[in-house]
C-alpha atoms as a PDB file:
ATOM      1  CA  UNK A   1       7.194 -32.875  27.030  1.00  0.00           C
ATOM      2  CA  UNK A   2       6.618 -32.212  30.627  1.00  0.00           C
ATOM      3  CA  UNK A   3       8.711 -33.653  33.296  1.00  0.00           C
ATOM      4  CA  UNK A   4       6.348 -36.637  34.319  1.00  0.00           C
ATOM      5  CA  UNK A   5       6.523 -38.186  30.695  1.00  0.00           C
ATOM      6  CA  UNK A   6      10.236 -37.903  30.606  1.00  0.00           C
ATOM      7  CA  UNK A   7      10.440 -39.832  33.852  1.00  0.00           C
ATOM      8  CA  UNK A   8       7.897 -42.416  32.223  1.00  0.00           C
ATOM      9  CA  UNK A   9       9.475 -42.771  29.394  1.00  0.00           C
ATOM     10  CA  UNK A  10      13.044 -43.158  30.722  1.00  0.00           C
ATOM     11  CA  UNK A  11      11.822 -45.814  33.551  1.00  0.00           C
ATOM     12  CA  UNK A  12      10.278 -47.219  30.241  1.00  0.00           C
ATOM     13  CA  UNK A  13      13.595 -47.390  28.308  1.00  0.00           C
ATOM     14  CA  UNK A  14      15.666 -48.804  30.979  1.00  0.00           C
ATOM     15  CA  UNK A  15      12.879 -51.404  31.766  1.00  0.00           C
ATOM     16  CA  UNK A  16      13.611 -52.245  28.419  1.00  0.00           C
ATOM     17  CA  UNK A  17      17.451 -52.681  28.716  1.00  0.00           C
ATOM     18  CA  UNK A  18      17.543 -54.344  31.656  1.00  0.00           C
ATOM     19  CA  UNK A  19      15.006 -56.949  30.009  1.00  0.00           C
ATOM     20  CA  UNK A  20      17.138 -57.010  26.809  1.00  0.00           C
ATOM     21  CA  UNK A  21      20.406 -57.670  28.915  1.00  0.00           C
ATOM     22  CA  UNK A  22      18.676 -60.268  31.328  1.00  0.00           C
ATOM     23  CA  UNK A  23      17.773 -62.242  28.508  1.00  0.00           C
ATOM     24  CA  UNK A  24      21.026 -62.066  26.405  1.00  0.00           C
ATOM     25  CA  UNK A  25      22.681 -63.444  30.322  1.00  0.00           C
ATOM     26  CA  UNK A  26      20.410 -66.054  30.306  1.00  0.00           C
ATOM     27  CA  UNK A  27      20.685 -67.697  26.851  1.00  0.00           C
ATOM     28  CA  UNK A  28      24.547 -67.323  27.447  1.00  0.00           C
ATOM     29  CA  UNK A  29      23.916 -69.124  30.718  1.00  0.00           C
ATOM     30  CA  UNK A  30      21.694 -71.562  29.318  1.00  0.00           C
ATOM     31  CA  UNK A  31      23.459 -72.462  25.658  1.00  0.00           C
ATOM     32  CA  UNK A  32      22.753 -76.061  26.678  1.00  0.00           C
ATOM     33  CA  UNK A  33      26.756 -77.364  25.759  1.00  0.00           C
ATOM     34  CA  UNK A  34      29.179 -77.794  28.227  1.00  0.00           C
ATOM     35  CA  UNK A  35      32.268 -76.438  26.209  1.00  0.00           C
ATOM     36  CA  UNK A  36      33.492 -73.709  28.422  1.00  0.00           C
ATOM     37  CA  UNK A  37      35.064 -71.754  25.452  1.00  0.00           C
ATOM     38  CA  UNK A  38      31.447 -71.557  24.146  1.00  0.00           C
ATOM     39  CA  UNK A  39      30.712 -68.917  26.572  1.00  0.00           C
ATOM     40  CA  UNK A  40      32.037 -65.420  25.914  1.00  0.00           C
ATOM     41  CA  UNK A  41      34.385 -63.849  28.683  1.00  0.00           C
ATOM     42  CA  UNK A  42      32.537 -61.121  31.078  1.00  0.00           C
ATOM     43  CA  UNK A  43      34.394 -58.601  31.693  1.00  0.00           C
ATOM     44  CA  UNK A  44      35.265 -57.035  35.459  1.00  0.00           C
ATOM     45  CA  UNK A  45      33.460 -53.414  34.929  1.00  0.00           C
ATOM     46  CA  UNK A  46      32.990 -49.898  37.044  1.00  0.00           C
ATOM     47  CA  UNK A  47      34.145 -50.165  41.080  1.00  0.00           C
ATOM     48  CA  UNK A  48      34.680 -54.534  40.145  1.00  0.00           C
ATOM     49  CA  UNK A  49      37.499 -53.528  38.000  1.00  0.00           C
ATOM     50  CA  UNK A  50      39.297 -51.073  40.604  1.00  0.00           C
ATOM     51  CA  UNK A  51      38.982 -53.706  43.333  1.00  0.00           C
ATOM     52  CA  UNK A  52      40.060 -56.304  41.773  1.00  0.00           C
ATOM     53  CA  UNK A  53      42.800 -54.696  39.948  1.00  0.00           C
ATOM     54  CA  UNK A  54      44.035 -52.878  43.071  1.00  0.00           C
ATOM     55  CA  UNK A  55      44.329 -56.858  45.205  1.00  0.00           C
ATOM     56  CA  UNK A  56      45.930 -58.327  41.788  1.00  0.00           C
ATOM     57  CA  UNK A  57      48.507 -55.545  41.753  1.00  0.00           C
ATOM     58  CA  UNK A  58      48.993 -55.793  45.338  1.00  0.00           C
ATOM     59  CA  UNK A  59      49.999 -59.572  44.694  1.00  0.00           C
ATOM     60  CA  UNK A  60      52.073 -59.218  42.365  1.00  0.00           C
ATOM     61  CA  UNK A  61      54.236 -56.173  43.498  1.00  0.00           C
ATOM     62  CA  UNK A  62      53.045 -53.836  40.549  1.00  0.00           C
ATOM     63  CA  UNK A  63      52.561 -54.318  36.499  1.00  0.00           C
ATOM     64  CA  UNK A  64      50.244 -53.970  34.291  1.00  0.00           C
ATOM     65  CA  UNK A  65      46.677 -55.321  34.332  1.00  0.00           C
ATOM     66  CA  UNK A  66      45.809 -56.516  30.616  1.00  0.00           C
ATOM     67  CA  UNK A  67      42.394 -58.679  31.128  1.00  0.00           C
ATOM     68  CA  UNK A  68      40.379 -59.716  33.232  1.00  0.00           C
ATOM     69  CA  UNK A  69      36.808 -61.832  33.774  1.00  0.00           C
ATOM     70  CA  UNK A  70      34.091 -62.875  36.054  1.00  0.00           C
ATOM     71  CA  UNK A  71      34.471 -66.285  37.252  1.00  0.00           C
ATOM     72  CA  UNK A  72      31.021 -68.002  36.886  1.00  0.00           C
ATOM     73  CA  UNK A  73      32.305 -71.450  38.404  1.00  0.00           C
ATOM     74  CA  UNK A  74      34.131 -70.205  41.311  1.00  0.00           C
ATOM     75  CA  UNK A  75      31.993 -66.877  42.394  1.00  0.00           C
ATOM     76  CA  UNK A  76      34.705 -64.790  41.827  1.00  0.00           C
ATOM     77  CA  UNK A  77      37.085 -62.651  39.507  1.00  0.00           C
ATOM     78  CA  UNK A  78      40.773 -63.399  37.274  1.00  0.00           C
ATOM     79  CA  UNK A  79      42.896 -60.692  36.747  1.00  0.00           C
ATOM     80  CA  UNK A  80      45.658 -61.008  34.337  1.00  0.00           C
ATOM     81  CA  UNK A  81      48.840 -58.626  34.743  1.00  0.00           C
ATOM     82  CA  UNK A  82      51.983 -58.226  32.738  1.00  0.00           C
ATOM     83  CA  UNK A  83      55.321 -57.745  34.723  1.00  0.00           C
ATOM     84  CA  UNK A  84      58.233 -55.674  33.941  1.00  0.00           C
ATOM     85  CA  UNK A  85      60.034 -58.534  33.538  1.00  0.00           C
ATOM     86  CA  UNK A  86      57.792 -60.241  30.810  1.00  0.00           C
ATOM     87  CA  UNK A  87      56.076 -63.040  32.844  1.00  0.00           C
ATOM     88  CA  UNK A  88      52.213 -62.435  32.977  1.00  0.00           C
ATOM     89  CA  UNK A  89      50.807 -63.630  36.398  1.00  0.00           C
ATOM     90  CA  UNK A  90      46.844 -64.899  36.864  1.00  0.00           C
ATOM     91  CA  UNK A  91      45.516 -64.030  40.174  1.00  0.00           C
ATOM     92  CA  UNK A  92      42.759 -65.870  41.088  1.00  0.00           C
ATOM     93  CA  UNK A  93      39.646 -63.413  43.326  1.00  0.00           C
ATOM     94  CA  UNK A  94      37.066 -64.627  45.772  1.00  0.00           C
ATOM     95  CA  UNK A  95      33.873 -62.750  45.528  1.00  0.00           C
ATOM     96  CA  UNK A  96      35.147 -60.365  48.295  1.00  0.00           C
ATOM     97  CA  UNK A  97      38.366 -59.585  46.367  1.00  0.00           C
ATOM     98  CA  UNK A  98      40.540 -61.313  48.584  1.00  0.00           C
ATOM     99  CA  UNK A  99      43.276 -63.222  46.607  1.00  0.00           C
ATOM    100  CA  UNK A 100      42.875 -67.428  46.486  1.00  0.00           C
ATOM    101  CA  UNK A 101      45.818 -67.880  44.142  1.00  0.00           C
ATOM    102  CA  UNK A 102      48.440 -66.525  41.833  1.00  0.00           C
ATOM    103  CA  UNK A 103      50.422 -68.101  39.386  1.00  0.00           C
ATOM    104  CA  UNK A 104      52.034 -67.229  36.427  1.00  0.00           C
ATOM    105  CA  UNK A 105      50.436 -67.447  33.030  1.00  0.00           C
ATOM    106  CA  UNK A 106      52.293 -70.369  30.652  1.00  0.00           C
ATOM    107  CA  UNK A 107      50.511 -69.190  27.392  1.00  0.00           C
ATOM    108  CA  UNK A 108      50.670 -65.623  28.198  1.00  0.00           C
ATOM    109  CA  UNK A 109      48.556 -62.815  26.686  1.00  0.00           C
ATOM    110  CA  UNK A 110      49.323 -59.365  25.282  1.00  0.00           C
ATOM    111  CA  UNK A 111      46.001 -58.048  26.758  1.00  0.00           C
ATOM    112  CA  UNK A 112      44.444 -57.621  23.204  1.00  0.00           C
ATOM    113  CA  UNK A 113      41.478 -60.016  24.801  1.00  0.00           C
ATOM    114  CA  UNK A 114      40.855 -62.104  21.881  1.00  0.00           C
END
């Protein structure tokens, strides 16, 4: 195969994936109930997850960071982290990874992300 076709056909390919994942986000989006837990979690992924991670630790003076999500409703991220001490503190993200809120985490959550 010469280098042209291999650029075709990869363009091709992730053409395809992007279509495939664009659709999968938009029957999630569009499930047509309003029962939040119907919707899966989305993870925080790539340079997200350092950000965020790096403002939720700064928050809470250190841990461990066991889950976190994109926050469809607010425009922004959760990050859940586990404290030396036991307590697991939610801190709340704007979009620009500033932090709205923290508190701490009643039902807890050993990070297994069930």
């Amino acid at each position: 195969m010469n280098r042209r076709v291999k650029i075709v056909i990869g363009t091709a390919a992730a053409a395809v994936i992007a279509g495939v994942a664009a659709a999968g986000v938009a029957g999630a989006a569009d499930s047509g109930s309003d029962d939040v837990a119907d919707v899966a979690d989305v993870s925080i992924s790539g340079t997200d997850l350092g950000r965020a991670s790096e403002a939720a630790l700064a928050e809470t003076g250190g841990g461990e960071v066991v889950d976190s999500e994109v926050e469809d409703e607010e425009n922004g991220y959760e990050v859940e982290v586990n404290l030396d001490d036991g307590r697991q503190i939610e801190v709340q993200l704007d979009a620009d990874f500033a932090v709205v809120s923290s508190d701490e985490n009643e039902e807890g959550d050993d990070g297994d992300a069930d």
